[in-house]
Protein backbone atom coordinates (compact mmCIF):
# COMPACT_ATOMS: atom_id res chain seq x y z
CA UNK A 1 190.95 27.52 165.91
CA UNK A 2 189.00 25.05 164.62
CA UNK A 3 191.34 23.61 162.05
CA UNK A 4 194.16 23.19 165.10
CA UNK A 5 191.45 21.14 167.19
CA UNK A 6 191.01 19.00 164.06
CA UNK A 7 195.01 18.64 163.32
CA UNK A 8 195.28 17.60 167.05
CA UNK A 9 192.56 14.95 167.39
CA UNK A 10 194.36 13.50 163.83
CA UNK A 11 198.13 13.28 165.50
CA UNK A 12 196.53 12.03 168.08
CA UNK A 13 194.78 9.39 166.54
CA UNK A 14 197.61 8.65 165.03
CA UNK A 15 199.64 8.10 167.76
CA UNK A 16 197.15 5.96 169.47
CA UNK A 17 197.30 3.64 166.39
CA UNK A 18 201.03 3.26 166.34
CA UNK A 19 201.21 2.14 170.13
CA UNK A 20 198.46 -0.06 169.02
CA UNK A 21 200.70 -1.60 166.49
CA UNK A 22 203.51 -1.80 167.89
CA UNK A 23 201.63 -4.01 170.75
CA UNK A 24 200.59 -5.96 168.01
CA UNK A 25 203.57 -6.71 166.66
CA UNK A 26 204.92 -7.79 170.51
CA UNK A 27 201.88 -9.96 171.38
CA UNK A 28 202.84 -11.93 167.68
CA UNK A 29 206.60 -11.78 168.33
CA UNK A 30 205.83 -13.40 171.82
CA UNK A 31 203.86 -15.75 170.69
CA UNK A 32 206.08 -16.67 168.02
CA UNK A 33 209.12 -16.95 170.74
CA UNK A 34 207.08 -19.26 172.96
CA UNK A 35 205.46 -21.56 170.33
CA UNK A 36 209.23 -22.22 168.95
CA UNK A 37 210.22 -22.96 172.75
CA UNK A 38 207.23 -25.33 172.88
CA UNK A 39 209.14 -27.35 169.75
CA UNK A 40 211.27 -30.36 170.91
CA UNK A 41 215.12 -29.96 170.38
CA UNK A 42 216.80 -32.44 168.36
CA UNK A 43 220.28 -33.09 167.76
CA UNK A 44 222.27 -35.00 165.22
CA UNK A 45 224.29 -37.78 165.57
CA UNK A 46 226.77 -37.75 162.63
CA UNK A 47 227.54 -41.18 163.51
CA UNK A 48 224.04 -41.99 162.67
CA UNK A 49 224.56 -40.45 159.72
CA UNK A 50 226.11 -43.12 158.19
CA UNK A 51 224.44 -45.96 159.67
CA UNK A 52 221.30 -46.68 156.95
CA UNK A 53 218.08 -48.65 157.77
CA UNK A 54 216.09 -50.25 155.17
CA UNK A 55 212.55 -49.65 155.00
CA UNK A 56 211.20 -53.07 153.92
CA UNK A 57 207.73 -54.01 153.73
CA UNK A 58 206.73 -56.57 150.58
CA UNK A 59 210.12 -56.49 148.18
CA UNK A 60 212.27 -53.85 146.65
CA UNK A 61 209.62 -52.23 145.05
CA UNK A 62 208.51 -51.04 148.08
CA UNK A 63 211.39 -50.41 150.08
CA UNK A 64 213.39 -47.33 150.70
CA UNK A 65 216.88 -46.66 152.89
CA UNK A 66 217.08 -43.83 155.28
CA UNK A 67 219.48 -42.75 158.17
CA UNK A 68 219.19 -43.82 161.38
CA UNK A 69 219.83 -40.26 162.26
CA UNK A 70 216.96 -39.45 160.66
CA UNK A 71 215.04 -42.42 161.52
CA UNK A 72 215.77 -41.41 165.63
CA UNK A 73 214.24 -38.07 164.67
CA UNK A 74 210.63 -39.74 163.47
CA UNK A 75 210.53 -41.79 166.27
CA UNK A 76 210.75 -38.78 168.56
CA UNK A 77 207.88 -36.45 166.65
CA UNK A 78 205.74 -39.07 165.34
CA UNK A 79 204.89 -41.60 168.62
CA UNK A 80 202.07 -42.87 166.70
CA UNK A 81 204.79 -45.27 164.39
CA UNK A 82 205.13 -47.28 167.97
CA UNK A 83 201.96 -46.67 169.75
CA UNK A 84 200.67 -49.28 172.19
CA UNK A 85 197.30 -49.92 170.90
CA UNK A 86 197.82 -48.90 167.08
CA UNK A 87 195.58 -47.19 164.96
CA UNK A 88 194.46 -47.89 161.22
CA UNK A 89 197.29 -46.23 158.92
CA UNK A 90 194.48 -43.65 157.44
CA UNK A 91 193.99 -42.58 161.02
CA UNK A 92 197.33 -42.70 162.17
CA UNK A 93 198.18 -40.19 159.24
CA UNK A 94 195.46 -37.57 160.26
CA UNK A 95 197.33 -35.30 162.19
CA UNK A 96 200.64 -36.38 161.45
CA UNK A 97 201.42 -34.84 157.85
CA UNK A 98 204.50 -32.84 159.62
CA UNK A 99 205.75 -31.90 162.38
CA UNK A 100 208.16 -29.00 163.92
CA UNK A 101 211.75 -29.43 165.90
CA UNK A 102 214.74 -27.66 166.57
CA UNK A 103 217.46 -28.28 165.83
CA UNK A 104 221.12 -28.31 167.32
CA UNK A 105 221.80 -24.77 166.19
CA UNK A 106 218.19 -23.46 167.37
CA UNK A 107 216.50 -23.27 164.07
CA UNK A 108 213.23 -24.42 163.25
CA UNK A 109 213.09 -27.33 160.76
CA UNK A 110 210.52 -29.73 159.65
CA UNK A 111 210.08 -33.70 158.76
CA UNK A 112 206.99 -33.62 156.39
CA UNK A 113 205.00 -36.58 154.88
CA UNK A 114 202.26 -34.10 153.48
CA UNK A 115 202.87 -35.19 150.25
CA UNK A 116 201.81 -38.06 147.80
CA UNK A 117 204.73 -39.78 147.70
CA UNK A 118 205.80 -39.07 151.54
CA UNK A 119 202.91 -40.53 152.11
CA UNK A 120 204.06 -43.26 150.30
CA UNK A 121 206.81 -43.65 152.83
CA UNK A 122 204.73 -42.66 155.73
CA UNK A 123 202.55 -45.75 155.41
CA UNK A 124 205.91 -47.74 154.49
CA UNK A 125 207.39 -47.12 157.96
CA UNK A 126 204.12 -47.31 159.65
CA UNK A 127 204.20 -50.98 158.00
CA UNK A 128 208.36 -51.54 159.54
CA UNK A 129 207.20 -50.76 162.72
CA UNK A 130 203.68 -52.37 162.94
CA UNK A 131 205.70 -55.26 161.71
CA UNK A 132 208.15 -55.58 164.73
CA UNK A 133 204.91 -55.67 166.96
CA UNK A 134 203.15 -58.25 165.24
CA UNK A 135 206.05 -60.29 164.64
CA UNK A 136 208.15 -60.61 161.36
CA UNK A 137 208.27 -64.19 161.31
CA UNK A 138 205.25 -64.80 163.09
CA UNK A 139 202.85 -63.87 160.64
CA UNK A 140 205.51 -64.27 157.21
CA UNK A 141 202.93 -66.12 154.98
CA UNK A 142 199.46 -63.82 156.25
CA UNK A 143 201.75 -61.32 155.35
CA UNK A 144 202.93 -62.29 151.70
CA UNK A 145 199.27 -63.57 151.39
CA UNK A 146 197.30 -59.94 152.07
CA UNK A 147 199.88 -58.27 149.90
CA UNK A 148 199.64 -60.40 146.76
CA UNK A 149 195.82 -59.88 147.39
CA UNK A 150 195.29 -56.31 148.19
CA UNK A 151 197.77 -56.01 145.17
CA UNK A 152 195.79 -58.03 142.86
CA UNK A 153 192.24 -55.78 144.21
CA UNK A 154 193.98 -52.63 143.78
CA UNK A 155 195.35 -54.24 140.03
CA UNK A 156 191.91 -54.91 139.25
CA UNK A 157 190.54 -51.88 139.84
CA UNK A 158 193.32 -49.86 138.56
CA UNK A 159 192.75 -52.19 135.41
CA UNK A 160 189.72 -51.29 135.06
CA UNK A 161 190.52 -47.87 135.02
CA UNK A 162 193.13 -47.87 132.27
CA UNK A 163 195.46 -47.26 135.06
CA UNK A 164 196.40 -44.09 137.36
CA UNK A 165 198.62 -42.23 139.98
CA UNK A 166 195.98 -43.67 142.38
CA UNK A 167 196.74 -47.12 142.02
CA UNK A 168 200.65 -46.46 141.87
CA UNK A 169 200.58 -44.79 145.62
CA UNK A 170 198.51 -47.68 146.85
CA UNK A 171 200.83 -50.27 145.37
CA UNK A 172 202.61 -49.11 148.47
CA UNK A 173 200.31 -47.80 150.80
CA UNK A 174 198.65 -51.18 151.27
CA UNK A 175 201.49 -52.50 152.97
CA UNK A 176 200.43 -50.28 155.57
CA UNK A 177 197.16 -52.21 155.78
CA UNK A 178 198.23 -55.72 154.88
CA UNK A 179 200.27 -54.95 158.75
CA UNK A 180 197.29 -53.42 160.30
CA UNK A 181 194.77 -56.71 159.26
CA UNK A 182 197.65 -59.06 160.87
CA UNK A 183 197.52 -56.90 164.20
CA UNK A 184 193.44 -57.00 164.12
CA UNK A 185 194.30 -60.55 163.70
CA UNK A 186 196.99 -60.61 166.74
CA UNK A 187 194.44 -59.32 169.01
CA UNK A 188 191.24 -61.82 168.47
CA UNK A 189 192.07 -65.12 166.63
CA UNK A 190 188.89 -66.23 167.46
CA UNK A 191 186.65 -64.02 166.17
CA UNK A 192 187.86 -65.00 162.64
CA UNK A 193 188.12 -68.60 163.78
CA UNK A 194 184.43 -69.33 162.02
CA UNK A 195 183.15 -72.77 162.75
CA UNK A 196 180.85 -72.69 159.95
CA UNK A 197 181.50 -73.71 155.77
CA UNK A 198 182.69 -70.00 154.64
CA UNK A 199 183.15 -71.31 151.06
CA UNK A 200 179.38 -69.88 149.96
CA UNK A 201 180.26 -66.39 151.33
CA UNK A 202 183.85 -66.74 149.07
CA UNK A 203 182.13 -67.81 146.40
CA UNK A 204 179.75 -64.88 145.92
CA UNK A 205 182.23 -62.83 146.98
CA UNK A 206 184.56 -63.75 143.57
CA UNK A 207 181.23 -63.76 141.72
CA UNK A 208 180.19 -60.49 142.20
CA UNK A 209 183.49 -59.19 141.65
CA UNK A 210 183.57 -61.26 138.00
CA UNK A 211 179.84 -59.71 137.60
CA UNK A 212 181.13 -56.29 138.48
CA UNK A 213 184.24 -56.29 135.64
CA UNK A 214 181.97 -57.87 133.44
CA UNK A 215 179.54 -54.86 133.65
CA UNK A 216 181.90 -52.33 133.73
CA UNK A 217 183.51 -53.84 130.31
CA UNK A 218 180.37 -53.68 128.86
CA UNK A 219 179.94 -50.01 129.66
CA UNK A 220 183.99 -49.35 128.39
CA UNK A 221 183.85 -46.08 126.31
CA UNK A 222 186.92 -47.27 124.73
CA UNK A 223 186.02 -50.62 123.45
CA UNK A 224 187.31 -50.80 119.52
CA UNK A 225 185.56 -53.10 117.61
CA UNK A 226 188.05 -53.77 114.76
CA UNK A 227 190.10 -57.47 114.70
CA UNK A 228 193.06 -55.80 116.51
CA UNK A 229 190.84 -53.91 119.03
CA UNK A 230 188.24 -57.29 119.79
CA UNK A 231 191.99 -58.62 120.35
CA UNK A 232 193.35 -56.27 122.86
CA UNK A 233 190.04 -56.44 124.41
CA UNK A 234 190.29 -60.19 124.87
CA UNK A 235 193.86 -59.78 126.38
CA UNK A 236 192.36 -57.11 128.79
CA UNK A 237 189.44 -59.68 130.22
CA UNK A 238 192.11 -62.26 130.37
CA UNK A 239 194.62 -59.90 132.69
CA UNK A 240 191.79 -58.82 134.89
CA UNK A 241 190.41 -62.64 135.30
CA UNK A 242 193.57 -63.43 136.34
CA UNK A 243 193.82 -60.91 139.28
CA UNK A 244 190.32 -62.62 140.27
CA UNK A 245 191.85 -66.12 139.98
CA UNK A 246 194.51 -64.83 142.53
CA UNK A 247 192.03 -64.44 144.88
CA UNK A 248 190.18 -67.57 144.22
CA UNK A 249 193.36 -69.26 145.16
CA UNK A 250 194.34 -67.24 148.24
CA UNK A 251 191.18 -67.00 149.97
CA UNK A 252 191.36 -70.00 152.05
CA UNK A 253 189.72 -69.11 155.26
CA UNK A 254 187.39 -66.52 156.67
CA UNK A 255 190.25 -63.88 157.83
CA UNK A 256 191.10 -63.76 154.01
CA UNK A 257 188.11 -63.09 153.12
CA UNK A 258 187.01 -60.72 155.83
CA UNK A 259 190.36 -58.65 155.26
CA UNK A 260 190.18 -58.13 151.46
CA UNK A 261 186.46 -57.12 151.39
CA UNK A 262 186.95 -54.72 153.76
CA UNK A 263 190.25 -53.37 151.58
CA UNK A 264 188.39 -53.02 148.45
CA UNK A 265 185.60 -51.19 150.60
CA UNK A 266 187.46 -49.03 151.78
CA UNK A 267 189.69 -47.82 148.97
CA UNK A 268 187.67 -49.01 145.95
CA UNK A 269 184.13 -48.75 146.87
């Protein structure tokens, strides 16, 4: 008698824990259905297809061509590429490393930038867009100046450091924030509009950055002290002097200045 009580207490246990289940498994399914009806619907144009946009931000280097198809469908998922009052690009990518659609024959799909190199082209198109709002003409040689000195910081460094995948993604990643310092400078001309001499804050500024590769040299594990190595060493200094002299040169007011120590702060520091 006692072993049937036991037998019937286990079946049903058992069958408890199978309805249990099996509501489960209908609470996840639902929530599955209504999280993919939550997804935007998006549907190809295969006209668009064919029509390509280039990508441009500082030359080819940095440039890429996509569809306009495709280009319609990061518009629609990623507002924060035309947002009113933009964010910086390392803000406007958290959050935004994909997002869900669905498309014209109701499957899920995805547009990712999660990773290195879509980020790349994240902060590319973040740059094309940003760019329209400043003004592409408006602001041509602030542009082409930031570039050629962001590029010659993050040269420097990456000099310094015998080189690295770091320094390759931000060759175009600063585009992203050469556009962003043009809109800080879009929305308050006169803050940067300094009435006094800014030439002694530039020129500690290019000192302490010749003071800084100078002390990292000296610390170089892999200095070689032989004729050919004292020569290599020499061409080194000179290579990294000359990303230093860039900024000598293009440093000609206090928005330069402000701009690039703020770059190398953020990225370097």
């Amino acid at each position: 008698m006692k072993n049937k009580i036991i037998i019937l207490l286990i079946s049903c246990s058992f069958l408890v824990s199978c309805k249990e289940s099996k509501k489960d498994i209908i609470t996840v399914k639902q929530k599955e259905i209504s999280a993919k009806k939550s997804l935007p619907r998006l549907i190809d144009d295969p006209k668009l297809e064919d029509e390509k946009v280039l990508i441009y931000a500082g030359d080819s280097n940095d440039s890429f061509v996509i569809s306009k198809n495709k280009l319609n469908k990061i518009e629609q998922l990623f507002p924060v590429f035309k947002a009113e009052l933009p964010l910086n690009p390392n803000d406007s990518y958290k959050g935004n490393e994909w997002k869900n659609y669905i498309n014209q024959d109701g499957k899920e799909e995805t547009i990712t930038f999660g990773s290195e190199s879509d980020r790349d082209r994240f902060c590319l198109i973040y740059a094309y867009y940003l760019k329209q709002k400043n003004g592409e003409e408006k602001f041509r040689l602030e542009r082409e100046k930031l570039i050629q000195m962001y590029r010659a910081v993050n040269e420097l460094y990456g000099g310094l450091n015998y080189g690295g995948t770091y320094f390759g993604h931000q060759f175009e990643r600063l585009n992203a924030d050469a556009e962003y310092s043009i809109y800080r400078l879009s929305l308050d001309k006169e803050y940067y509009d300094k009435k006094y001499d800014f030439q002694k804050q530039k020129k500690l500024y290019i000192q302490s950055l010749a003071q800084y590769v100078a002390d990292e040299e000296s610390q170089d594990p892999y200095q070689d002290n032989s004729t050919d190595g004292k020569q290599k060493s020499a061409e080194r200094a000179k290579r990294l002097q000359e990303k230093i002299d860039i900024l000598q040169k293009l440093i000609t007011n206090y928005f330069y200045l402000n701009e690039v120590q703020k770059f190398e702060m953020n990225y370097y520091k």
